[in-house]
C-alpha atoms as a PDB file:
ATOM      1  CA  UNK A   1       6.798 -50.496 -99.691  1.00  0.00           C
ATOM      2  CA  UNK A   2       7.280 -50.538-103.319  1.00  0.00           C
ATOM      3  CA  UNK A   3      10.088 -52.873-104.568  1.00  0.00           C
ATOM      4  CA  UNK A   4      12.113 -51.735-107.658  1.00  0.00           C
ATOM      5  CA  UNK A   5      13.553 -53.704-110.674  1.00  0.00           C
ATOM      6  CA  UNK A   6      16.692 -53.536-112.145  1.00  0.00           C
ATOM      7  CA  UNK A   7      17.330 -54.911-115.710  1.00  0.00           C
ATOM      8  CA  UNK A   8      21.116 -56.435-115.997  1.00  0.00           C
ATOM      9  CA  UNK A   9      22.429 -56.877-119.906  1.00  0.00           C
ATOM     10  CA  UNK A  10      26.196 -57.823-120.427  1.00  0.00           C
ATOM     11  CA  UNK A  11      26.701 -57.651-124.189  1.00  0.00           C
ATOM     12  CA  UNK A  12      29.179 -58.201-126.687  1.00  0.00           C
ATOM     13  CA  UNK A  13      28.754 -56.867-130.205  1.00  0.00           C
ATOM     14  CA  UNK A  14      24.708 -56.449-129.919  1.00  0.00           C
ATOM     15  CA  UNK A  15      24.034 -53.128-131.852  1.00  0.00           C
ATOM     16  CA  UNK A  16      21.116 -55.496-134.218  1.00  0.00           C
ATOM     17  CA  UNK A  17      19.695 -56.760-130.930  1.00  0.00           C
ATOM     18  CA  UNK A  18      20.326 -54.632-127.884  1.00  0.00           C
ATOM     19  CA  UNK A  19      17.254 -52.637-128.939  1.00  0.00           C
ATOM     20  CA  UNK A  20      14.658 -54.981-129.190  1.00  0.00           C
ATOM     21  CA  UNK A  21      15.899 -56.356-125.678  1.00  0.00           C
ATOM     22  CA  UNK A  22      15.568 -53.053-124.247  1.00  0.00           C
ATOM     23  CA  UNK A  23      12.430 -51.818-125.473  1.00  0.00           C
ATOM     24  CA  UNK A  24      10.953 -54.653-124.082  1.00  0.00           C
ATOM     25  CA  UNK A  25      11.782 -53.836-120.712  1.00  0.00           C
ATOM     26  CA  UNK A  26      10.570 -50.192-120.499  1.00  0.00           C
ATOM     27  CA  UNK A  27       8.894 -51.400-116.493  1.00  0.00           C
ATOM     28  CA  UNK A  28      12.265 -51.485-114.654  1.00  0.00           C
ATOM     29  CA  UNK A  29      12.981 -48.676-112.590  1.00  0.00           C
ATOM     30  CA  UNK A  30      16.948 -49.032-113.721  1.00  0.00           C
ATOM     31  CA  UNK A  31      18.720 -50.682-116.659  1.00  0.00           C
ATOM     32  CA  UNK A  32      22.467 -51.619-116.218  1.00  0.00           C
ATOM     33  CA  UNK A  33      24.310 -52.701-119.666  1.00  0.00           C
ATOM     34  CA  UNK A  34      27.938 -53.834-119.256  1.00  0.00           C
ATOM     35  CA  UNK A  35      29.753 -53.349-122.491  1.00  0.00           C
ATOM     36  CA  UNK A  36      32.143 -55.996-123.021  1.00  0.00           C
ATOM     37  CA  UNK A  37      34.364 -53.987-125.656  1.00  0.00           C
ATOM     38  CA  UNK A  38      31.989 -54.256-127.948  1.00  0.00           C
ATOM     39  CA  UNK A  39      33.693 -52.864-131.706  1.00  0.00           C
ATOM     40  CA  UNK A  40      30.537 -52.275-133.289  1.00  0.00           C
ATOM     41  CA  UNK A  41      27.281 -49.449-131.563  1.00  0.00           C
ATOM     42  CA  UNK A  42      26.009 -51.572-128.686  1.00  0.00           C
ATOM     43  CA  UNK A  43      27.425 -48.935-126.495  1.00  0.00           C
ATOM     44  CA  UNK A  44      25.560 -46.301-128.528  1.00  0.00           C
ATOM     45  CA  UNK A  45      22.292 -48.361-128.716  1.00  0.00           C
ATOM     46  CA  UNK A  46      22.442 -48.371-124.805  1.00  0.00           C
ATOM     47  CA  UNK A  47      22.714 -45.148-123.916  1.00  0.00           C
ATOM     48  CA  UNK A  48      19.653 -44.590-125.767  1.00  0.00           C
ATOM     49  CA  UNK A  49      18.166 -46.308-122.720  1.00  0.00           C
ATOM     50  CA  UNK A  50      20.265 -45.498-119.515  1.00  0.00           C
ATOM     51  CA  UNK A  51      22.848 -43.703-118.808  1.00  0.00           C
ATOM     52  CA  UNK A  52      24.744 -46.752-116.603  1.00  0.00           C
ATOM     53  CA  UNK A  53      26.792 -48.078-119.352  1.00  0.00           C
ATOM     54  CA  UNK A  54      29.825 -49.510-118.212  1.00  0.00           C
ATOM     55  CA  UNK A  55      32.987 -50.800-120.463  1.00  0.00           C
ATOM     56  CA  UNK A  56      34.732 -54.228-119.260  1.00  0.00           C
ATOM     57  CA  UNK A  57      37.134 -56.253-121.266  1.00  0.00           C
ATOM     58  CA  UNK A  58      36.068 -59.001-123.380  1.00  0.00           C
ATOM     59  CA  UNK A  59      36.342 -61.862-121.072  1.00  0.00           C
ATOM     60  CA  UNK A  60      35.578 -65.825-122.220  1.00  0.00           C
ATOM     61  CA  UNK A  61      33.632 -66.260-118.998  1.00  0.00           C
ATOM     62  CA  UNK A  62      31.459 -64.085-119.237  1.00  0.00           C
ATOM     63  CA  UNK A  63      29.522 -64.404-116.379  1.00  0.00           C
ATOM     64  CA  UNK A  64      32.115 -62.312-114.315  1.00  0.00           C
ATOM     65  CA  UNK A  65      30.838 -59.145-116.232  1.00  0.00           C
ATOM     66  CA  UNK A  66      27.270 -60.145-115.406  1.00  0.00           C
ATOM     67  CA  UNK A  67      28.413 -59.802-111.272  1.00  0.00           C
ATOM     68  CA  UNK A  68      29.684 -56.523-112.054  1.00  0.00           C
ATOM     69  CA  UNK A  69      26.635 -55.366-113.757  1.00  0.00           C
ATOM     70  CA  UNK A  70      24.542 -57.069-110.378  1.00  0.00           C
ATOM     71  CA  UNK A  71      26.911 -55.285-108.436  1.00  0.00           C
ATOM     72  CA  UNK A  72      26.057 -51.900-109.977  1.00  0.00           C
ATOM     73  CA  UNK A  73      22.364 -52.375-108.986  1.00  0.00           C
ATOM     74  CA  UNK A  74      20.660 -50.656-106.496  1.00  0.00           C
ATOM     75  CA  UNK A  75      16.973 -51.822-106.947  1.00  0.00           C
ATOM     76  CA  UNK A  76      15.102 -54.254-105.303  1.00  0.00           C
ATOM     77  CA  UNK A  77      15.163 -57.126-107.780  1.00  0.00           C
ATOM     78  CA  UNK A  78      17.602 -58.103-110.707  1.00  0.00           C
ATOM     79  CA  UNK A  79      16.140 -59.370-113.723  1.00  0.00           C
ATOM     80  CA  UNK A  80      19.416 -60.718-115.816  1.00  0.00           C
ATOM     81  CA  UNK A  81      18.966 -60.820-119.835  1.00  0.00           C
ATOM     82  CA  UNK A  82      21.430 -61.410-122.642  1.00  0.00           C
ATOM     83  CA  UNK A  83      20.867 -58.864-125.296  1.00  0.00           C
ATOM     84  CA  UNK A  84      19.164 -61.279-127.786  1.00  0.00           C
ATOM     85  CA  UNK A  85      16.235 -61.721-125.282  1.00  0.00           C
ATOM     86  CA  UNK A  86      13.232 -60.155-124.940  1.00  0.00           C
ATOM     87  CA  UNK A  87      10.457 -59.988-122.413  1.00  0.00           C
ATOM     88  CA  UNK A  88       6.901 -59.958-123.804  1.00  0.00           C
ATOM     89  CA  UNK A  89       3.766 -57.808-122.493  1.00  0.00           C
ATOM     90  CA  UNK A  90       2.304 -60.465-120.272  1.00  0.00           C
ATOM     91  CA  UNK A  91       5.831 -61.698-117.924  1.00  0.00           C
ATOM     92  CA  UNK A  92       6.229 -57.953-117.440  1.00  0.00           C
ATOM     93  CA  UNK A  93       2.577 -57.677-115.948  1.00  0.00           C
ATOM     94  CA  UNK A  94       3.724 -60.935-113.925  1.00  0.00           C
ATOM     95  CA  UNK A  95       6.795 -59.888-112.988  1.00  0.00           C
ATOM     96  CA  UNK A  96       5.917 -56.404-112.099  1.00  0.00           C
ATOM     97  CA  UNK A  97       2.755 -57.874-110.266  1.00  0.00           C
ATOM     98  CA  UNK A  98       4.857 -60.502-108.186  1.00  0.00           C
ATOM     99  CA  UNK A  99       7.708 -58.294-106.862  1.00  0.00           C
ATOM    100  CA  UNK A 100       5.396 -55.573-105.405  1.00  0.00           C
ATOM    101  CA  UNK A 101       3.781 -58.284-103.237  1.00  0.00           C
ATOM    102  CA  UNK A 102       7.308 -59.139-101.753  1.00  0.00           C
ATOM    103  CA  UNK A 103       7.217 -62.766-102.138  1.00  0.00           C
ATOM    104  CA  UNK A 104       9.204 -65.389 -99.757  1.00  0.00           C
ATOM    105  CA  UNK A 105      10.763 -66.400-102.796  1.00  0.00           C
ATOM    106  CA  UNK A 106      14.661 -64.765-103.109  1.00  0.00           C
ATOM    107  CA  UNK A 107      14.991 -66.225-107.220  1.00  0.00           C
ATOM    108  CA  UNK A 108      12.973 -67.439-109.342  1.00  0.00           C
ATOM    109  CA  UNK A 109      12.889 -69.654-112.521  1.00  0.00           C
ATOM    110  CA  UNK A 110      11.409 -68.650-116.078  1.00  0.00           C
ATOM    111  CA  UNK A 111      10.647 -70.803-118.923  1.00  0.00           C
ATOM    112  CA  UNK A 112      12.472 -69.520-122.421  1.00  0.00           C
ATOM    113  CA  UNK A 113      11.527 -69.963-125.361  1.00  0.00           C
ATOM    114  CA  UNK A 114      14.231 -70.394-128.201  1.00  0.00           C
ATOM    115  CA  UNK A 115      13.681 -69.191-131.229  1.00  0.00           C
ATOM    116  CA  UNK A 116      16.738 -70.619-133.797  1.00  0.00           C
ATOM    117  CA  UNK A 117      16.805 -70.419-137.432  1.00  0.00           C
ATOM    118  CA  UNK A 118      13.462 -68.883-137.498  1.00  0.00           C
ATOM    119  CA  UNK A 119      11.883 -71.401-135.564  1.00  0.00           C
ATOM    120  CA  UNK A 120      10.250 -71.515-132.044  1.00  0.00           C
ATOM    121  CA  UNK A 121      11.871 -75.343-130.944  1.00  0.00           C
ATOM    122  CA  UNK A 122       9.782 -77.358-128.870  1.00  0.00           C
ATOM    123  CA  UNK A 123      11.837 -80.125-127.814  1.00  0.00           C
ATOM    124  CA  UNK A 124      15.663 -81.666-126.885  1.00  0.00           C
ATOM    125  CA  UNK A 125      17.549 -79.222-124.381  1.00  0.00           C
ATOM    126  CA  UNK A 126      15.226 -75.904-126.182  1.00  0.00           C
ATOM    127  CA  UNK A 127      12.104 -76.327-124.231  1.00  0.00           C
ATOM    128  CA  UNK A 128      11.282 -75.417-121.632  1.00  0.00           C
ATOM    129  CA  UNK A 129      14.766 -74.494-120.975  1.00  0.00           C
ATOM    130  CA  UNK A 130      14.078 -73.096-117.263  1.00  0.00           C
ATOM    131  CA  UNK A 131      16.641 -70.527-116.474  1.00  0.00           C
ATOM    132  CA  UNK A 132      17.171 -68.509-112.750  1.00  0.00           C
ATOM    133  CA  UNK A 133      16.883 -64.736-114.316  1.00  0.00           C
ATOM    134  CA  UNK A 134      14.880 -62.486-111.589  1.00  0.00           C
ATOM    135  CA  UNK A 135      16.078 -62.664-108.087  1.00  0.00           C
ATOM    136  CA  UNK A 136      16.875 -60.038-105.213  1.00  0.00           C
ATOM    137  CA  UNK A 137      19.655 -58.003-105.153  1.00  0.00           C
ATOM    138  CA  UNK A 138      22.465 -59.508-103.000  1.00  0.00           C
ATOM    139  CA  UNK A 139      20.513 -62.919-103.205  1.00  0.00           C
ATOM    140  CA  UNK A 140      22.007 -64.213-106.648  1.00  0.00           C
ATOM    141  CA  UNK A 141      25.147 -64.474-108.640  1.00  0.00           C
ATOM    142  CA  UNK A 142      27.017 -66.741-110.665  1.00  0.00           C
ATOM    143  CA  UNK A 143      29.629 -68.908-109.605  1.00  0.00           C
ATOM    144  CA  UNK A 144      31.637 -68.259-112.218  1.00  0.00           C
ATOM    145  CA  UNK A 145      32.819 -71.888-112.756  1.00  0.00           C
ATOM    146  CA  UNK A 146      31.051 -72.673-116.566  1.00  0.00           C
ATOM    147  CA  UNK A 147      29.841 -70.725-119.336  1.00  0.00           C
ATOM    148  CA  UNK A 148      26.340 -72.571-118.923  1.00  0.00           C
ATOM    149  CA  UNK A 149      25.567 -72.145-115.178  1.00  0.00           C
ATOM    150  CA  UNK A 150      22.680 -70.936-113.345  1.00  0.00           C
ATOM    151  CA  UNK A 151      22.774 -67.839-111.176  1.00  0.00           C
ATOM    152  CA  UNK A 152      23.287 -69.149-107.877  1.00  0.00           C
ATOM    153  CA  UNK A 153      20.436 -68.268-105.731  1.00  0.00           C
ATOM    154  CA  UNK A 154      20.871 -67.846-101.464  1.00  0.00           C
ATOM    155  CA  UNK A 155      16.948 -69.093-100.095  1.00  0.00           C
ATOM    156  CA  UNK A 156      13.793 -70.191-102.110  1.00  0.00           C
ATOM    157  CA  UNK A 157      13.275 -70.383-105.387  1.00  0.00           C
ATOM    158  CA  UNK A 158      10.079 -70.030-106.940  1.00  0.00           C
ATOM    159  CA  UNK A 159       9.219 -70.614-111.029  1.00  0.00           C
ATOM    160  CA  UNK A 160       7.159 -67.856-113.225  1.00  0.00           C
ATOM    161  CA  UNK A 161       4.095 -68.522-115.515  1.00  0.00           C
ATOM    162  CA  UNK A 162       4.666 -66.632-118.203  1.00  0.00           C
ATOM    163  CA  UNK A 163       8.196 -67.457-120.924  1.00  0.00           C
ATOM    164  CA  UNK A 164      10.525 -64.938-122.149  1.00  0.00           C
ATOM    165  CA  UNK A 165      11.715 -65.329-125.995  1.00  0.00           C
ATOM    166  CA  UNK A 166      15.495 -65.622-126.896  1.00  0.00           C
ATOM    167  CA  UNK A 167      16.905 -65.060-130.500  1.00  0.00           C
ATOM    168  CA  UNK A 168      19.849 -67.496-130.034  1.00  0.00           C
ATOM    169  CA  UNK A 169      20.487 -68.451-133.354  1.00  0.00           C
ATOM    170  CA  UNK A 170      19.432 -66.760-137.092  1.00  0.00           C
ATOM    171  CA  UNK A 171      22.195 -67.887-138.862  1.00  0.00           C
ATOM    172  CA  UNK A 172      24.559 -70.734-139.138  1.00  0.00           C
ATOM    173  CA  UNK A 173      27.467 -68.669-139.093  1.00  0.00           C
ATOM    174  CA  UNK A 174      26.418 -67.146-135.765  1.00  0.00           C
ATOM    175  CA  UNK A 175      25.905 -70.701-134.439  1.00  0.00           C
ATOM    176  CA  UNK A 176      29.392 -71.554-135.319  1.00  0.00           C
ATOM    177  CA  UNK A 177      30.584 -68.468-133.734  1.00  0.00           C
ATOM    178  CA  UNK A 178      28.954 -69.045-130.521  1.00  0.00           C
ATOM    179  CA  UNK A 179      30.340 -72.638-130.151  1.00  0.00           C
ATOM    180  CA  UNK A 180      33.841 -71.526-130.898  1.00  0.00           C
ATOM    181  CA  UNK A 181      33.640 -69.292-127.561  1.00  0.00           C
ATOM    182  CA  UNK A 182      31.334 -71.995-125.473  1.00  0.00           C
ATOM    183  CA  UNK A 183      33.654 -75.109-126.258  1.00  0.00           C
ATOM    184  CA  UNK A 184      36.818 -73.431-125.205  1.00  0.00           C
ATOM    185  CA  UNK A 185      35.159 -72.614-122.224  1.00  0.00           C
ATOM    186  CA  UNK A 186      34.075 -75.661-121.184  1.00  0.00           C
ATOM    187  CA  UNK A 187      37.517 -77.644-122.776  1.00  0.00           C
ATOM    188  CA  UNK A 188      39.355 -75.217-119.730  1.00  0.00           C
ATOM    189  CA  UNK A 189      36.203 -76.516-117.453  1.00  0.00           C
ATOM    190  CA  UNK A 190      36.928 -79.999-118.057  1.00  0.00           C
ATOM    191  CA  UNK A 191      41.321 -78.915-117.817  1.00  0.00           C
ATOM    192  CA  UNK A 192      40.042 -77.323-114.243  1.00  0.00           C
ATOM    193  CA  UNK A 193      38.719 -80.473-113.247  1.00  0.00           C
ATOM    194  CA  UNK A 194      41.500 -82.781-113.967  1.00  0.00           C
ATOM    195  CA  UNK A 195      39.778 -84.879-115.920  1.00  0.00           C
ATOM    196  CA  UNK A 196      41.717 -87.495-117.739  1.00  0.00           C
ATOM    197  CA  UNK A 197      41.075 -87.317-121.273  1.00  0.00           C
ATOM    198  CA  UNK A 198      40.536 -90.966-123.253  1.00  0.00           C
ATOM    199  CA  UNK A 199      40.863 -91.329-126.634  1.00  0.00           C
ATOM    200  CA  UNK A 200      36.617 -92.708-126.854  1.00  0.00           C
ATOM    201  CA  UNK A 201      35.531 -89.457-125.701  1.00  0.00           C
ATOM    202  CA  UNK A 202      36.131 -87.997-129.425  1.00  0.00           C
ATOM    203  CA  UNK A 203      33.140 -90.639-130.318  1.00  0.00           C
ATOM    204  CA  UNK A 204      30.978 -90.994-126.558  1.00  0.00           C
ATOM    205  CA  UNK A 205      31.389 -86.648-126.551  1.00  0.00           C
ATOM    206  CA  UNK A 206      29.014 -85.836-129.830  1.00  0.00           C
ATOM    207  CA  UNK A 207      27.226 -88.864-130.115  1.00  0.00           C
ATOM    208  CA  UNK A 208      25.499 -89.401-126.897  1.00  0.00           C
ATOM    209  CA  UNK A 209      24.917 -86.104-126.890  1.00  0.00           C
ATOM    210  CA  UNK A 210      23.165 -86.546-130.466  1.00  0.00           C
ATOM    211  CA  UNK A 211      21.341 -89.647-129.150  1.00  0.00           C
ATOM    212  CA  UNK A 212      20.241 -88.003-126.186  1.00  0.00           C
ATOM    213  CA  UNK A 213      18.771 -85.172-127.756  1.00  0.00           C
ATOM    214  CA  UNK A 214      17.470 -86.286-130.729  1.00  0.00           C
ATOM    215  CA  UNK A 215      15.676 -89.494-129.302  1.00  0.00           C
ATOM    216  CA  UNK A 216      15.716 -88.933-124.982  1.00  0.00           C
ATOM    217  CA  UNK A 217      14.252 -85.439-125.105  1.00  0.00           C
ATOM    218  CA  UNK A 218      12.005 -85.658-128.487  1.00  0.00           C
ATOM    219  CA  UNK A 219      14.589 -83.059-130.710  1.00  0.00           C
ATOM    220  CA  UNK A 220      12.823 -85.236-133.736  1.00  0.00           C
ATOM    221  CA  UNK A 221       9.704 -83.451-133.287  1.00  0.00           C
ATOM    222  CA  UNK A 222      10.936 -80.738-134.610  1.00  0.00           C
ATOM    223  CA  UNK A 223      11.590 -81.762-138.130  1.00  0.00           C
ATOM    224  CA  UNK A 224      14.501 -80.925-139.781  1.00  0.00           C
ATOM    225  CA  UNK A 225      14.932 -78.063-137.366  1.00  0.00           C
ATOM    226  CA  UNK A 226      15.162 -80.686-134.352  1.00  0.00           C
ATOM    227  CA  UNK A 227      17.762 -82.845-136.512  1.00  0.00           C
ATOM    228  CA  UNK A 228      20.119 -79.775-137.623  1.00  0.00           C
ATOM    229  CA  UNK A 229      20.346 -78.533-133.692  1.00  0.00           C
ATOM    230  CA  UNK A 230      20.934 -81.894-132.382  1.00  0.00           C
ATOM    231  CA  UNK A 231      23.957 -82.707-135.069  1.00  0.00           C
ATOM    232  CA  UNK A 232      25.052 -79.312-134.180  1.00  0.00           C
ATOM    233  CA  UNK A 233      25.058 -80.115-130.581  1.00  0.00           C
ATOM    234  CA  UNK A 234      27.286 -83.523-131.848  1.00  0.00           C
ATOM    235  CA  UNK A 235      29.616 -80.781-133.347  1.00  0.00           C
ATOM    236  CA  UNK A 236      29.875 -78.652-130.465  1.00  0.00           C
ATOM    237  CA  UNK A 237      30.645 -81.571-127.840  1.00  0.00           C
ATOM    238  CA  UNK A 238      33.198 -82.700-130.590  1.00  0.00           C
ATOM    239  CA  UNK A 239      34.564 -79.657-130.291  1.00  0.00           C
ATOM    240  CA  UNK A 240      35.022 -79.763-126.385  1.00  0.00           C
ATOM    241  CA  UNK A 241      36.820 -82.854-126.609  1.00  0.00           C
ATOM    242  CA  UNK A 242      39.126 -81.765-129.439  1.00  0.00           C
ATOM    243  CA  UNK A 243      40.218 -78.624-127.696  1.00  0.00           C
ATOM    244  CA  UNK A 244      40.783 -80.009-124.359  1.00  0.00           C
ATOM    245  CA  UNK A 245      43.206 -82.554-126.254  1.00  0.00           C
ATOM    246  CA  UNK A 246      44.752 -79.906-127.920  1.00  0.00           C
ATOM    247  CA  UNK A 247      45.441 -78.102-124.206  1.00  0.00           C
ATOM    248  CA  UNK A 248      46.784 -81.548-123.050  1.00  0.00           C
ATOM    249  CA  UNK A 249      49.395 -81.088-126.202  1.00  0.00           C
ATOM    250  CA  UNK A 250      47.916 -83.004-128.755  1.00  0.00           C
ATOM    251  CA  UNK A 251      49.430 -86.468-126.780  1.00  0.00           C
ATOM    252  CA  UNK A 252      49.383 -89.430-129.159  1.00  0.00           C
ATOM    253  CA  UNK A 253      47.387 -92.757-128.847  1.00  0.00           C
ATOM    254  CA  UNK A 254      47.452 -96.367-130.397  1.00  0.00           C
ATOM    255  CA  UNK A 255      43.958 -97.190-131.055  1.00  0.00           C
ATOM    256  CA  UNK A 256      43.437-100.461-132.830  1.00  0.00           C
ATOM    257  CA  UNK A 257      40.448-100.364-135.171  1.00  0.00           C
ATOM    258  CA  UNK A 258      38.748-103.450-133.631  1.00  0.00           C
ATOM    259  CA  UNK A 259      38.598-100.734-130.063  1.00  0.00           C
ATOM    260  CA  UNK A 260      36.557 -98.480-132.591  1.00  0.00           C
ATOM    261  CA  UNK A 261      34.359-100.869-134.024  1.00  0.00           C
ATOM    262  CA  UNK A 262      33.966-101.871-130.702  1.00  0.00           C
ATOM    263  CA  UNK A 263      33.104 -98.327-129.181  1.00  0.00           C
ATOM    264  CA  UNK A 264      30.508 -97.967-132.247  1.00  0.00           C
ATOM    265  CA  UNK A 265      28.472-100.748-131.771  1.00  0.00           C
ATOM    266  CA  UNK A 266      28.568 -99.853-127.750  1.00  0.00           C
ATOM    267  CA  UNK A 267      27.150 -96.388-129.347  1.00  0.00           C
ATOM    268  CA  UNK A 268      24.488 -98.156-131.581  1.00  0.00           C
ATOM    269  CA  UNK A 269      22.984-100.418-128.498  1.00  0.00           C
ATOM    270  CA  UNK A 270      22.496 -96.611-127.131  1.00  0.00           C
ATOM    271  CA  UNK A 271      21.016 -95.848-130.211  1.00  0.00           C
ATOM    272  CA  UNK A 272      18.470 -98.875-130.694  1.00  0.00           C
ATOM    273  CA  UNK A 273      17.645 -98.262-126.662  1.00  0.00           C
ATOM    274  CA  UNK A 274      16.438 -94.197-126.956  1.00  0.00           C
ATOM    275  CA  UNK A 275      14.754 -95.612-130.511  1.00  0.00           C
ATOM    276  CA  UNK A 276      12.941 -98.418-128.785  1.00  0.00           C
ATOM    277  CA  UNK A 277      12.271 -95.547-125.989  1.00  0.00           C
ATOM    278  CA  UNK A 278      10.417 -92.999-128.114  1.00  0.00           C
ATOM    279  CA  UNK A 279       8.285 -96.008-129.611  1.00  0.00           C
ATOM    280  CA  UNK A 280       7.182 -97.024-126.924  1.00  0.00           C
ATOM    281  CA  UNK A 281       6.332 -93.209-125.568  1.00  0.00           C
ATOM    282  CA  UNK A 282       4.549 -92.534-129.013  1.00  0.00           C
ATOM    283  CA  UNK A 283       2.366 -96.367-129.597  1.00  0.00           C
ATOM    284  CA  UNK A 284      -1.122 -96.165-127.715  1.00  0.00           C
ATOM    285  CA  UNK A 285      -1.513 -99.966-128.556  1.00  0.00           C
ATOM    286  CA  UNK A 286      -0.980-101.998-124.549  1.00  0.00           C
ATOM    287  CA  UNK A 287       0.658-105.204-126.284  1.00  0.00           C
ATOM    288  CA  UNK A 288       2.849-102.705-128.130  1.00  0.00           C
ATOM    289  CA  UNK A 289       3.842-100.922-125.320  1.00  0.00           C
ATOM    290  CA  UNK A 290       4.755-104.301-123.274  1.00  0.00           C
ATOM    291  CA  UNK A 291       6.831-105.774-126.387  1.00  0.00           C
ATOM    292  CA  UNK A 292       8.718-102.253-126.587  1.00  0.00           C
ATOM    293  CA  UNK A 293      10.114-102.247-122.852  1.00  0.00           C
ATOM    294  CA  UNK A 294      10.931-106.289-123.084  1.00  0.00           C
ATOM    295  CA  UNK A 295      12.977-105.663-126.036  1.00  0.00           C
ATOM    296  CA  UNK A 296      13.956-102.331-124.517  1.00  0.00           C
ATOM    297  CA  UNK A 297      15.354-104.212-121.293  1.00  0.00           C
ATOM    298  CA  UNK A 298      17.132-106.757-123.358  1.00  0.00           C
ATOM    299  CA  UNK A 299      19.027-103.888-125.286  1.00  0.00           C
ATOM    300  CA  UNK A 300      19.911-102.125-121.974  1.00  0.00           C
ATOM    301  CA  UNK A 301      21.109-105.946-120.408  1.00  0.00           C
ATOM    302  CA  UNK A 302      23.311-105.322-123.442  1.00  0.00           C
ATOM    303  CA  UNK A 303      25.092-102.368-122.734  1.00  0.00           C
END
């Protein structure tokens, strides 16, 4: 029997991208857009597509109006997209190819590739960036718990071949406008969990994620692009901390400046450790190599 695909978009304010998302999915049997409010023509763009448009409020997680718009389904598969992602020729010929032979699989995961400031990145937490987006109706949803969660699949999950592209950021401005959103989201994550807030976190927050990016996962590879994301990643974890202090009310510390100094050069041994690490990843030279994880050990012994 023939299975069926149904495209899922929740957007927000998409009328410049909607269409290019859309267009690009022209093989689904059904497209679903959930219109969260928008005040500009993402409605209109839609219904140049399908005629299942459906209005929900504005919510900061965001994810809830993705359920709805899996719940309005009534194909075989789901393939979830945000409006400023776009599926080229050949994952539709895979896609297309792979639910028609009913696989055991009930998700599976595609590779995206992110496209920001006019630049395909390569490296840091951009590529391969594996996210669950096709899966069978009634066999995925999200759990609704943080604004950067995977659909939770019930059964196997399988991975694609072929990437999809995503847009996510073409100018600054937008990139500060996303993070506003994301960081409150996670600050009431963090509130959820009762985590106790220390006053370190404002430094540990932004620059281990900096560190980690930047030097762990290779962000440097990407030039000046790689350097600008992985600051603004910095910003954005600064800005989780800041706003789950400001739910907690803003409550005042003591903090000697010997305890920062302190904290900094705990931060720098991180530092000189992911440095010594992509050395030693990059040098083809043996005695190189050998030096570079002696002195790498010593660093961590350190810590």
């Amino acid at each position: 029997m023939k299975q069926t695909i149904a495209v899922v978009v929740s957007a927000f304010n998409e009328e410049k991208t909607l269409d290019r998302c859309l267009s690009s999915v022209s093989f689904a049997d059904e497209i679903i857009v959930v219109d969260n409010s928008s005040s500009d023509k993402t409605a209109e763009v839609a219904k140049k597509y399908t005629n299942k448009v459906y209005k929900e409020p504005n919510q900061l997680m965001l994810n809830f109006n993705k359920n709805f718009g899996f719940e309005k389904a009534k194909s075989d598969w789901i393939l979830n997209l945000d409006a400023d992602e776009e599926i080229p020729a050949a994952l539709a010929v895979e896609i297309r190819t792979l639910v028609h032979t009913n696989p055991p699989e009930n998700g599976f995961w595609i590779k995206r590739k992110n496209f920001s400031f006019g630049k395909w990145i390569t490296h840091g937490l951009w590529w391969p960036d594996k996210q669950v987006r096709l899966f069978r109706r009634g066999k995925g949803k999200f759990l609704c718990v943080h604004i950067h969660e995977y659909v939770e699949i019930e059964g196997k999950v399988g991975e694609l071949t072929e990437p999809y592209l995503h847009y996510n950021y073409e100018s600054v401005h937008q990139y500060l406008t996303k993070i506003d959103r994301a960081s409150t989201s996670e600050a009431l994550s963090l509130k959820n969990m009762d985590y106790q807030l220390v006053w370190y976190d404002a430094l540990r927050f932004p620059l281990s994620d900096f560190l980690k990016i930047y030097f762990a996962q290779q962000g440097y590879k990407d030039g000046l692009h790689g350097l600008v994301l992985a600051l603004f990643q910095a910003v954005y974890s600064f800005s989780v901390f800041a706003k789950f202090w400001e739910m907690q009310g803003f409550p005042q510390r003591d903090i000697a400046p010997g305890a920062v100094v302190k904290e900094l050069k705990h931060r720098e041994r991180e530092a000189n450790y992911w440095i010594l690490t992509m050395k030693i990843g990059e040098t083809k030279n043996i005695v190189t190599k050998i030096k570079g994880k002696i002195q790498r050990k010593f660093t961590q012994a350190r810590a």
